[in-house]
PDB file of N, CA and C in Angstrom:
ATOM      1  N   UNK A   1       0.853  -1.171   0.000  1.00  0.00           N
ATOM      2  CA  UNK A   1       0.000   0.000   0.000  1.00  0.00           C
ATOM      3  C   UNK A   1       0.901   1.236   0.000  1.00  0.00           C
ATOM      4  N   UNK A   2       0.727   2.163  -0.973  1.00  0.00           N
ATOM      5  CA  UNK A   2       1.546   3.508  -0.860  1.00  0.00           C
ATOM      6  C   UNK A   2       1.093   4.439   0.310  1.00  0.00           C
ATOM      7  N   UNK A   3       1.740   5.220   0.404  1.00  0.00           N
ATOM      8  CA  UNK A   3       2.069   6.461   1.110  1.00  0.00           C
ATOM      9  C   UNK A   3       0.334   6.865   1.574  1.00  0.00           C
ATOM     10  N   UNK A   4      -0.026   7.400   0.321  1.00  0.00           N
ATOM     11  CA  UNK A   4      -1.089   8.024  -0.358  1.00  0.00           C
ATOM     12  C   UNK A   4      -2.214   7.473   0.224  1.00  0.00           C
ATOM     13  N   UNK A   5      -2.378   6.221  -0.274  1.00  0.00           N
ATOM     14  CA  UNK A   5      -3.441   5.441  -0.060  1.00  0.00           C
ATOM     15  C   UNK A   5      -3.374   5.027   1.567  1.00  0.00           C
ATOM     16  N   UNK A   6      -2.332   4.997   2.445  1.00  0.00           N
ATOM     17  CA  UNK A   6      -2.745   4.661   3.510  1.00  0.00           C
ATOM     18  C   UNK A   6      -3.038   5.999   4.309  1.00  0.00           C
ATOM     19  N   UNK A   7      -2.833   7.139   3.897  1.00  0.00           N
ATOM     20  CA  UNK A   7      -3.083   8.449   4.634  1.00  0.00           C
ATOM     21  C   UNK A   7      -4.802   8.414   4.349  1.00  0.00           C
ATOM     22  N   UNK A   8      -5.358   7.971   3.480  1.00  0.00           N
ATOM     23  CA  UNK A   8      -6.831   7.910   2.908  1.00  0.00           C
ATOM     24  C   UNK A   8      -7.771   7.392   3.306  1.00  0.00           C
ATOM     25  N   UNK A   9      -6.808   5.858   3.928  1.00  0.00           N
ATOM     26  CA  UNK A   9      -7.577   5.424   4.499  1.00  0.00           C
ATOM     27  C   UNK A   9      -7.871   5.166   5.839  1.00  0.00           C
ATOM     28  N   UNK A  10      -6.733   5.929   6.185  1.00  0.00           N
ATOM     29  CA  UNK A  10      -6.777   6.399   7.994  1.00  0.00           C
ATOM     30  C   UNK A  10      -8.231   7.688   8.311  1.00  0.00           C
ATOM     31  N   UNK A  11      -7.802   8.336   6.840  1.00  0.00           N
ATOM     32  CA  UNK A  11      -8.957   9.920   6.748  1.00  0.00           C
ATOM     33  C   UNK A  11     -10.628   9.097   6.800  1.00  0.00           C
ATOM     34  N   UNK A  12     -10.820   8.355   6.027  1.00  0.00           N
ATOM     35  CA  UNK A  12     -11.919   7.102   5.749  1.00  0.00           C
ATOM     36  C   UNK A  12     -12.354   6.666   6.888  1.00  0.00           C
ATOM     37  N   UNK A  13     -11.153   5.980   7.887  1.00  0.00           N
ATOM     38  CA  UNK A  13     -11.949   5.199   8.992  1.00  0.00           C
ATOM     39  C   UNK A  13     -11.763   6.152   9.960  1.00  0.00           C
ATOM     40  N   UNK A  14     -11.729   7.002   9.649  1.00  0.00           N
ATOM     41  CA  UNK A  14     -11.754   8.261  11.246  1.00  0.00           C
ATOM     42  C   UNK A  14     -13.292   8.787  10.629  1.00  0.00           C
ATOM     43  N   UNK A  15     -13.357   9.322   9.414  1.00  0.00           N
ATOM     44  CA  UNK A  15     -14.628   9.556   9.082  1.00  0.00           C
ATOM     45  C   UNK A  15     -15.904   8.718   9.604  1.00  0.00           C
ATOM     46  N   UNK A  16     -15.733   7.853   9.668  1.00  0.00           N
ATOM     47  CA  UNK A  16     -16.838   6.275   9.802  1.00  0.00           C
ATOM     48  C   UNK A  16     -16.859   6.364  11.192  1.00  0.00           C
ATOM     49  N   UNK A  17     -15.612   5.908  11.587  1.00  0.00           N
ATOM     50  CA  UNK A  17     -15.520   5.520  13.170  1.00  0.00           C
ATOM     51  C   UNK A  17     -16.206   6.941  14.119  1.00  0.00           C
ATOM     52  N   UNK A  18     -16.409   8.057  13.910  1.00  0.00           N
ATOM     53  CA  UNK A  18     -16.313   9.084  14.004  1.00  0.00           C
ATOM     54  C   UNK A  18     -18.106   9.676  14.485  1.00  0.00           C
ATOM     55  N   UNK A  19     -18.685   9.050  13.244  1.00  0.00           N
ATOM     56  CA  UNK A  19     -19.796   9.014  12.790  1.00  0.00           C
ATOM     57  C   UNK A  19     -20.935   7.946  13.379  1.00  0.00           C
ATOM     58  N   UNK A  20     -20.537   6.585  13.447  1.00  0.00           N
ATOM     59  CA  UNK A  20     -20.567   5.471  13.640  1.00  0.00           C
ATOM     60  C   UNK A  20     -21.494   5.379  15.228  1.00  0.00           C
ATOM     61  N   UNK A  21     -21.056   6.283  16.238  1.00  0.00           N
ATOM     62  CA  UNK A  21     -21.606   6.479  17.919  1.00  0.00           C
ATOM     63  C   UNK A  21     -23.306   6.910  17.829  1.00  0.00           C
ATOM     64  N   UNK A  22     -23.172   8.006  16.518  1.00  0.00           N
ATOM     65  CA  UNK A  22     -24.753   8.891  16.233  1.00  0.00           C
ATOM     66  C   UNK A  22     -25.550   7.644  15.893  1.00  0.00           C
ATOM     67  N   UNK A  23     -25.103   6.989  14.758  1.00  0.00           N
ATOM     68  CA  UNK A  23     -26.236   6.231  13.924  1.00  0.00           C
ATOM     69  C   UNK A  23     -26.235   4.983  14.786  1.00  0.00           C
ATOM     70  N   UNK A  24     -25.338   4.358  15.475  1.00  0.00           N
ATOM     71  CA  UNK A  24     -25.370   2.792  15.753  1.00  0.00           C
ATOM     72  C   UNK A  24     -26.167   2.766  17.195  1.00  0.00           C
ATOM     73  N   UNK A  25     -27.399   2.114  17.352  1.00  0.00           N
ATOM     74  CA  UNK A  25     -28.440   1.736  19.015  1.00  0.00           C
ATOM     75  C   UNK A  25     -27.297   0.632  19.838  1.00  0.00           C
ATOM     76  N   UNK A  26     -26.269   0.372  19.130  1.00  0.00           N
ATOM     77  CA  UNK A  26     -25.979  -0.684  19.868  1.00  0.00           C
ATOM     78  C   UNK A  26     -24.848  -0.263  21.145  1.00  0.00           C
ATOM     79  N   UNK A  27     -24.685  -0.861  22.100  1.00  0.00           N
ATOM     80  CA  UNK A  27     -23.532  -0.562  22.905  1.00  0.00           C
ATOM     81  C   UNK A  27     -22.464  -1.140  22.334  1.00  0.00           C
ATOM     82  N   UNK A  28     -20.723  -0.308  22.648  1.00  0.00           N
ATOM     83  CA  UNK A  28     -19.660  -0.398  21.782  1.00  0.00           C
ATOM     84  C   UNK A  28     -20.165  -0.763  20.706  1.00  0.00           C
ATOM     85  N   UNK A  29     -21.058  -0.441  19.711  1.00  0.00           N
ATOM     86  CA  UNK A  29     -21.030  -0.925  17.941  1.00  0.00           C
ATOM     87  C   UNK A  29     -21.700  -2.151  18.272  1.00  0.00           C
ATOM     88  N   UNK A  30     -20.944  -3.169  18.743  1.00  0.00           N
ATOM     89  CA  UNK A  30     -21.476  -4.739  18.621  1.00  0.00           C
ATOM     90  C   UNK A  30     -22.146  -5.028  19.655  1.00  0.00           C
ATOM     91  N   UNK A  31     -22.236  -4.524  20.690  1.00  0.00           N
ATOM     92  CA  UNK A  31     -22.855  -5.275  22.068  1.00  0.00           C
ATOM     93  C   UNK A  31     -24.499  -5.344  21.848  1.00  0.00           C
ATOM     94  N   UNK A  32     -25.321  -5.688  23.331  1.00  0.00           N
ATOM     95  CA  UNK A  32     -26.493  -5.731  23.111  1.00  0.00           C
ATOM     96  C   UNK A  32     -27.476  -4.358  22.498  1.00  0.00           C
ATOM     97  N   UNK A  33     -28.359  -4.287  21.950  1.00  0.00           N
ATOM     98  CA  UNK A  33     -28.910  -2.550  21.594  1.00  0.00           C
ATOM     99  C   UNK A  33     -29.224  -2.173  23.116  1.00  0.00           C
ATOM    100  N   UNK A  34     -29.003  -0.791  23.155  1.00  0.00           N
ATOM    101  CA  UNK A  34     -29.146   0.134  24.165  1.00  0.00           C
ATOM    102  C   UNK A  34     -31.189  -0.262  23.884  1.00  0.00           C
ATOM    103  N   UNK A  35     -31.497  -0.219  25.506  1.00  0.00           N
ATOM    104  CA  UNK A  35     -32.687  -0.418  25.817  1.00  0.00           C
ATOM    105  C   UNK A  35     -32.694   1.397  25.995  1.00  0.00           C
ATOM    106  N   UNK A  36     -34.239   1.659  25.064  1.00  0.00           N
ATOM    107  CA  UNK A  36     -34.344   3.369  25.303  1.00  0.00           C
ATOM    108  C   UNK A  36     -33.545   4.069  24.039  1.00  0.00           C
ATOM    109  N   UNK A  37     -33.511   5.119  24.241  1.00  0.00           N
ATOM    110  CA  UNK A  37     -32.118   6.353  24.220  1.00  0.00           C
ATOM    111  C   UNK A  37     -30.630   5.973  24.728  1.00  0.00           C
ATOM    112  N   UNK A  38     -29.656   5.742  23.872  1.00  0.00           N
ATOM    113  CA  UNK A  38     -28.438   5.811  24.744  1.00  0.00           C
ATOM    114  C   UNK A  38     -27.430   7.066  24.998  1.00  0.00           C
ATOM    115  N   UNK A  39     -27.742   7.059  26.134  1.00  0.00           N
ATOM    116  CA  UNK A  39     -27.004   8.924  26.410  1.00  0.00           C
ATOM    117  C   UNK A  39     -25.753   9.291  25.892  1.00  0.00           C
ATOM    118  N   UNK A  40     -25.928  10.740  25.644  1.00  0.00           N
ATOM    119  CA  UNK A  40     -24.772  11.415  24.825  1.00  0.00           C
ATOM    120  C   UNK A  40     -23.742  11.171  25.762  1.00  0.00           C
ATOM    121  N   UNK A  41     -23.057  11.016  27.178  1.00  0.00           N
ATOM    122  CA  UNK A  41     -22.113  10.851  27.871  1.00  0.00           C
ATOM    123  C   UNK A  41     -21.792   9.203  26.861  1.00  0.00           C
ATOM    124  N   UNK A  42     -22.603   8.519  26.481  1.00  0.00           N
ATOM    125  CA  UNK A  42     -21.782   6.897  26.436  1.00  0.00           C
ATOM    126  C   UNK A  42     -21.725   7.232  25.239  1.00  0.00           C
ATOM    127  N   UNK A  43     -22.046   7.768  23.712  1.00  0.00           N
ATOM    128  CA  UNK A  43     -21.852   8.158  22.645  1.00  0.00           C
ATOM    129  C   UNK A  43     -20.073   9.105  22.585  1.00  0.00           C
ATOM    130  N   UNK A  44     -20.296   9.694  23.636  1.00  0.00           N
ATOM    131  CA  UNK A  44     -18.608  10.119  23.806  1.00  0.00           C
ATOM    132  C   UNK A  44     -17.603   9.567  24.268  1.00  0.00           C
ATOM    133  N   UNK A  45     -18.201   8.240  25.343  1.00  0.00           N
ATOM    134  CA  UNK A  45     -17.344   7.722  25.438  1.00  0.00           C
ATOM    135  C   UNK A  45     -16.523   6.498  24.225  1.00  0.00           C
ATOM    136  N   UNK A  46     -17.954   5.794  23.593  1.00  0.00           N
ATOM    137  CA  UNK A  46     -17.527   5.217  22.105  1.00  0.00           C
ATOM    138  C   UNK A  46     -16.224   6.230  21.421  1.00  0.00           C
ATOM    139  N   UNK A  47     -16.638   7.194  21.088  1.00  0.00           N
ATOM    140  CA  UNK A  47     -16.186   7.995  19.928  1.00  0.00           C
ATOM    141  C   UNK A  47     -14.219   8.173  20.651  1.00  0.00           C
ATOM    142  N   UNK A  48     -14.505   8.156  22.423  1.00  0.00           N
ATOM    143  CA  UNK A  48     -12.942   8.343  22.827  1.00  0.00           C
ATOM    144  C   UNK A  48     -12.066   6.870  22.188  1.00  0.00           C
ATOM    145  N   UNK A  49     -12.907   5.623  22.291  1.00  0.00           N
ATOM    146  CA  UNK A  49     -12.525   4.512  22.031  1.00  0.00           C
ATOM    147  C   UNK A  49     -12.069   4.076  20.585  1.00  0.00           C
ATOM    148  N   UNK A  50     -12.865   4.781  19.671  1.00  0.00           N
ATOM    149  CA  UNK A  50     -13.010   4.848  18.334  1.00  0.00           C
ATOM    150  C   UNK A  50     -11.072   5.360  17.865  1.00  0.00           C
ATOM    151  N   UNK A  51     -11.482   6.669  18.486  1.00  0.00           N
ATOM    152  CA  UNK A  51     -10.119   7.694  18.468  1.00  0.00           C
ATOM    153  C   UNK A  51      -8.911   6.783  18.578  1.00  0.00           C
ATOM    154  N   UNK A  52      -9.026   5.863  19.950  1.00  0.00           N
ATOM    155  CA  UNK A  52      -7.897   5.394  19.982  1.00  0.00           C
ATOM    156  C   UNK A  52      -7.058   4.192  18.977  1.00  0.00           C
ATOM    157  N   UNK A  53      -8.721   3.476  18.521  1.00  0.00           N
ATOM    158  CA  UNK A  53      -8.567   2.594  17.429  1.00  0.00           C
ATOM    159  C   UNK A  53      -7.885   3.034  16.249  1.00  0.00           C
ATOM    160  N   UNK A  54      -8.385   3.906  15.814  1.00  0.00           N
ATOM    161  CA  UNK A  54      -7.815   4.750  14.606  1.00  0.00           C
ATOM    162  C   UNK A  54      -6.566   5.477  14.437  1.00  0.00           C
ATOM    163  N   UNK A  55      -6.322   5.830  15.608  1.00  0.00           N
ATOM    164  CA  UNK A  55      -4.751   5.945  16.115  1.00  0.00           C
ATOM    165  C   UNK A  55      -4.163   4.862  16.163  1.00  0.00           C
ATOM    166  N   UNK A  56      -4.617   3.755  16.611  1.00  0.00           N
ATOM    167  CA  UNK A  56      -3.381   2.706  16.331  1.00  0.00           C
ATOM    168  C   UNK A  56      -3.553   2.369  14.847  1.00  0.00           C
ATOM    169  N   UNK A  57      -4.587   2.188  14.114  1.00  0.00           N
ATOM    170  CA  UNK A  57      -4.852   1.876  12.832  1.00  0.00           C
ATOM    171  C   UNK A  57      -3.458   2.445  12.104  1.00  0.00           C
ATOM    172  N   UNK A  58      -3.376   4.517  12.525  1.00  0.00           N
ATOM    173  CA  UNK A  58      -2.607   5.048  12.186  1.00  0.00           C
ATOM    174  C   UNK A  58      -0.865   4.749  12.123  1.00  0.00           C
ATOM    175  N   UNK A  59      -0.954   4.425  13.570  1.00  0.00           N
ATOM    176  CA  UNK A  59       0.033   3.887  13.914  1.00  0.00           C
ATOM    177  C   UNK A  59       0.916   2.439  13.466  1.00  0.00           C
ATOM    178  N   UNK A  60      -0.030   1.791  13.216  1.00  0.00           N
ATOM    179  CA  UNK A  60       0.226   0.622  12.556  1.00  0.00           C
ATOM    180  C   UNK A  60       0.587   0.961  10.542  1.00  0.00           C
ATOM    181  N   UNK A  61       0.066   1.767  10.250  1.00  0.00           N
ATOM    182  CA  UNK A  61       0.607   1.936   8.970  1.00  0.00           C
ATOM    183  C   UNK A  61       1.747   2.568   8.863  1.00  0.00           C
ATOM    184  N   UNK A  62       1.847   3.738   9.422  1.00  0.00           N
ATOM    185  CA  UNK A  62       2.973   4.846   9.680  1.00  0.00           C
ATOM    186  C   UNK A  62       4.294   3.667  10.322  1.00  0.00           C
ATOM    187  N   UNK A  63       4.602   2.984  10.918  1.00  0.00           N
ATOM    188  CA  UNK A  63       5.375   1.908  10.718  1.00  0.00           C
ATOM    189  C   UNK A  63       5.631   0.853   9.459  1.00  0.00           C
ATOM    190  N   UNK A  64       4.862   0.554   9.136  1.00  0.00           N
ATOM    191  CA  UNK A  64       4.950  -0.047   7.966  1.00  0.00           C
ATOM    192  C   UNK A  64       5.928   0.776   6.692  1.00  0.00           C
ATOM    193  N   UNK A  65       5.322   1.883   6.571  1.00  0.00           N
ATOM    194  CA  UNK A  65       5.893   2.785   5.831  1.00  0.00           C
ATOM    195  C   UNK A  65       7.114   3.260   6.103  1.00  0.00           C
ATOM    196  N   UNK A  66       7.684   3.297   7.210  1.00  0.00           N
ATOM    197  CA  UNK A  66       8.782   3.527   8.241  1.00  0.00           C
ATOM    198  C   UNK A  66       8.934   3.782   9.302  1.00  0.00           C
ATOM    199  N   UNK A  67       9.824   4.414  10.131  1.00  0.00           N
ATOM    200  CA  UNK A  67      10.318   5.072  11.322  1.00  0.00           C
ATOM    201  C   UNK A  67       8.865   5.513  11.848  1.00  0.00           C
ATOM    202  N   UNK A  68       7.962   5.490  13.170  1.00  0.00           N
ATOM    203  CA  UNK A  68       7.519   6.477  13.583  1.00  0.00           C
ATOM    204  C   UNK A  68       7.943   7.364  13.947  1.00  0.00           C
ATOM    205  N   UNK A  69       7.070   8.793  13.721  1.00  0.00           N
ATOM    206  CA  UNK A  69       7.498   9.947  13.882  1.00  0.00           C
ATOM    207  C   UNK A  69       7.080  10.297  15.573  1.00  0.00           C
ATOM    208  N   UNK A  70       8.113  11.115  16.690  1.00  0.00           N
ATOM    209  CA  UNK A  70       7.703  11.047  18.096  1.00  0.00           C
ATOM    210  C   UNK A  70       6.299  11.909  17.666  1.00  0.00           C
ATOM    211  N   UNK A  71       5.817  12.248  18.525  1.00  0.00           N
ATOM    212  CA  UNK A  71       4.607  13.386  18.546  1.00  0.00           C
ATOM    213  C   UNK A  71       4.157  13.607  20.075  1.00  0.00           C
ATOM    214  N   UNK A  72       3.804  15.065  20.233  1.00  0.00           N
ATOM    215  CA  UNK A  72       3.377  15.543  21.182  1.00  0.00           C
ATOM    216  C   UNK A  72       2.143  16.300  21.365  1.00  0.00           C
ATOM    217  N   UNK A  73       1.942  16.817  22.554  1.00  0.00           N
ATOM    218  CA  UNK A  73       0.459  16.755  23.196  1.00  0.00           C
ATOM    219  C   UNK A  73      -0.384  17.567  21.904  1.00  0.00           C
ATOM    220  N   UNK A  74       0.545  18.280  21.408  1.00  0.00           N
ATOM    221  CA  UNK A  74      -0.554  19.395  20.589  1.00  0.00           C
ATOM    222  C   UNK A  74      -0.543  18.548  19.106  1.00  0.00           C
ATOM    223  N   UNK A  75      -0.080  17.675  18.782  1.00  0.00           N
ATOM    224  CA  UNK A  75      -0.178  16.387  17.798  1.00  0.00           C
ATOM    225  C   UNK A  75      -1.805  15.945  18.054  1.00  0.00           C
ATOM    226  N   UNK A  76      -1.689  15.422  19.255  1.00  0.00           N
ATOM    227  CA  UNK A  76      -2.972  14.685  20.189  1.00  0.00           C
ATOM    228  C   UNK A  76      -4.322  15.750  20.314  1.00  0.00           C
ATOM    229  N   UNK A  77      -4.196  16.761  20.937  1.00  0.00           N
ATOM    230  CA  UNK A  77      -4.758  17.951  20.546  1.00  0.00           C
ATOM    231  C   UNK A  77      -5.443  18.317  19.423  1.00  0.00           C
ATOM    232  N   UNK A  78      -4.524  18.092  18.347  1.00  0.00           N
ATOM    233  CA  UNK A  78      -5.392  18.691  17.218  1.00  0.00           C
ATOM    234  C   UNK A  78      -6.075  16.827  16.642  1.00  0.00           C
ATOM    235  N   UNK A  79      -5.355  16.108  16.319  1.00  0.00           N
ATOM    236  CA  UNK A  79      -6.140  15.100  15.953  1.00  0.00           C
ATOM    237  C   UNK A  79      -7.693  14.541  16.593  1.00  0.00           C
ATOM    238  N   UNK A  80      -7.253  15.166  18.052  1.00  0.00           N
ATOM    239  CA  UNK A  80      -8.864  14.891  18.899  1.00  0.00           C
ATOM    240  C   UNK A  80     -10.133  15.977  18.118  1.00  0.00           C
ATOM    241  N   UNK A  81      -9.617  16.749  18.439  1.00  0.00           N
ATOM    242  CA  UNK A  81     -10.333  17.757  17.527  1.00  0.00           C
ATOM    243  C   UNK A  81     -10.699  18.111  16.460  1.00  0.00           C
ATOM    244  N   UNK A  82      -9.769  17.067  15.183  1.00  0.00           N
ATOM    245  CA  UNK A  82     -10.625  16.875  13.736  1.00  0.00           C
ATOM    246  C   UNK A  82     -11.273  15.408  14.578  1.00  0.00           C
ATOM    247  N   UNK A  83     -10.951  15.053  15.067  1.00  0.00           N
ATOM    248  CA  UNK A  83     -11.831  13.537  15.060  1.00  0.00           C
ATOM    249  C   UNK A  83     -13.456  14.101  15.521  1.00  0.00           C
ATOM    250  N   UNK A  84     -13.320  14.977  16.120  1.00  0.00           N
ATOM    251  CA  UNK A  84     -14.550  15.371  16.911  1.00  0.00           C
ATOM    252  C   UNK A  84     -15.347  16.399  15.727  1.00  0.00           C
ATOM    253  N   UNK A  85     -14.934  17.268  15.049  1.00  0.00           N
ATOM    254  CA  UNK A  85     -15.201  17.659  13.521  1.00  0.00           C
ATOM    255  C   UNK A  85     -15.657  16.612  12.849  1.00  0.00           C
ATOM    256  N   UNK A  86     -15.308  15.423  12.241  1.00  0.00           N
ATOM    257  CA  UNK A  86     -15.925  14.496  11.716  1.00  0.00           C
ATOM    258  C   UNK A  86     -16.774  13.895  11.653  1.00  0.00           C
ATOM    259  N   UNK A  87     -17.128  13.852  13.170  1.00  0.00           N
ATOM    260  CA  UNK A  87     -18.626  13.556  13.988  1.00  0.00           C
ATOM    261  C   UNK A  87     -19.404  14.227  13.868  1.00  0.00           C
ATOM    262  N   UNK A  88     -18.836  15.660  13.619  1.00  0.00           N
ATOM    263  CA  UNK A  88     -20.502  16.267  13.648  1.00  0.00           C
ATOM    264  C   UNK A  88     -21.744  16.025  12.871  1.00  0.00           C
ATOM    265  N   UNK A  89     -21.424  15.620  11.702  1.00  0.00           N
ATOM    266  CA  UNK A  89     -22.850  14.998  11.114  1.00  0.00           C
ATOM    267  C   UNK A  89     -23.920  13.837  11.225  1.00  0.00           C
ATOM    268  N   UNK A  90     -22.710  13.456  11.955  1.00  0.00           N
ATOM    269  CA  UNK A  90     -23.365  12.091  13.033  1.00  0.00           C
ATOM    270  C   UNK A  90     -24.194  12.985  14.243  1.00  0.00           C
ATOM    271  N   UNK A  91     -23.360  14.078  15.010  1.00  0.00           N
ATOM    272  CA  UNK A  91     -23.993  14.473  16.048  1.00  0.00           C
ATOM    273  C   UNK A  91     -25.640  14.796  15.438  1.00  0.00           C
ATOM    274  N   UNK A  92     -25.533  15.573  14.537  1.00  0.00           N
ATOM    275  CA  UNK A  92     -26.762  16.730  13.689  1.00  0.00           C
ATOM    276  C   UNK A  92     -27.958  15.808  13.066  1.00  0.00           C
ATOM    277  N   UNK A  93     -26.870  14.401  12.573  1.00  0.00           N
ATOM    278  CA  UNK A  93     -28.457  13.468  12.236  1.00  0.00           C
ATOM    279  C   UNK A  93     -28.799  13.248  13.214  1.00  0.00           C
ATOM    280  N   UNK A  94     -28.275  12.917  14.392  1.00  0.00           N
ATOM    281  CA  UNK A  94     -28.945  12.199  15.742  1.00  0.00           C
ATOM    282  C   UNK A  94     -29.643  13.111  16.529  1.00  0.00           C
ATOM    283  N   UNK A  95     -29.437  14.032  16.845  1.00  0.00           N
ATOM    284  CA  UNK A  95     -29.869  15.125  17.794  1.00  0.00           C
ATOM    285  C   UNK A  95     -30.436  16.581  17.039  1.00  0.00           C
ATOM    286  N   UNK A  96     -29.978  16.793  16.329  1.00  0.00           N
ATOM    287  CA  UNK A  96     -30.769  17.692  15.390  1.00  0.00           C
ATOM    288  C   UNK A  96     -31.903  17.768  14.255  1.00  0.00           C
ATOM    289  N   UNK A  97     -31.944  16.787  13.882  1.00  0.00           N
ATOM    290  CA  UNK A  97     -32.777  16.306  12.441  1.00  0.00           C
ATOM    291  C   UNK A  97     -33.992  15.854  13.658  1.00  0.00           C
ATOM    292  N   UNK A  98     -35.073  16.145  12.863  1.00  0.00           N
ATOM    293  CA  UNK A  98     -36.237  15.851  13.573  1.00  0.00           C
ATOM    294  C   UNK A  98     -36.288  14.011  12.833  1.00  0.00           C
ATOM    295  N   UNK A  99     -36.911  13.607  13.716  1.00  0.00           N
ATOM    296  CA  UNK A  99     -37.264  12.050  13.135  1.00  0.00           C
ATOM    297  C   UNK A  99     -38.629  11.378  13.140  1.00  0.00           C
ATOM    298  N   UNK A 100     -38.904  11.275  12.566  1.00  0.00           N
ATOM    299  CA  UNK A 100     -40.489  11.005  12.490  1.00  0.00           C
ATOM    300  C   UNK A 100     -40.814   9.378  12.826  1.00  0.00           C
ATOM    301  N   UNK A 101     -41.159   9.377  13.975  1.00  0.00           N
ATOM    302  CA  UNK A 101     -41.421   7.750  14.673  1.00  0.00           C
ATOM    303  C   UNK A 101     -42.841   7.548  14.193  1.00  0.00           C
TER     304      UNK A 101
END
């Protein structure tokens, strides 16, 4: 896999993974469906879990390709913060869009 293509598809599954807390009833993704509403506190906590997945995802290619690069807090910082950008359309279908039951 080139350079290219694995930066794409780190951008891809941060997009998904990102998104993934709004649309999915289930607990962690696979567990039993949330009985009810499942509260925005456990939707953030998914999305912290997600983050970390996708960081190693990251991490695991960025080796492949070579050397990891060190990185620091404001590395972490800003990546939390597009990850949390990515979500928002997940947030806006779930909580904003009216839904007609």
């Amino acid at each position: 896999m080139t350079q290219t293509a694995s930066i794409w598809l780190v951008i891809l599954a941060a997009l998904v993974a990102a998104n993934l807390p709004f649309v999915n009833h289930r607990w962690f993704i696979a567990g039993p469906v949330a009985p009810g509403r499942k509260p925005l506190a456990m939707r953030l906590v998914e999305m912290l879990l997600l983050y970390f997945l996708v960081g190693g995802l990251a991490r695991l290619l960025e080796q492949r390709v070579g050397q990891i690069a060190p990185q620091g807090w404001e590395f972490y910082a800003i990546t939390a913060t597009l990850f949390l950008t990515l979500g928002f359309p997940g947030f806006v279908y779930r909580y904003l869009v009216k839904h007609r039951h």
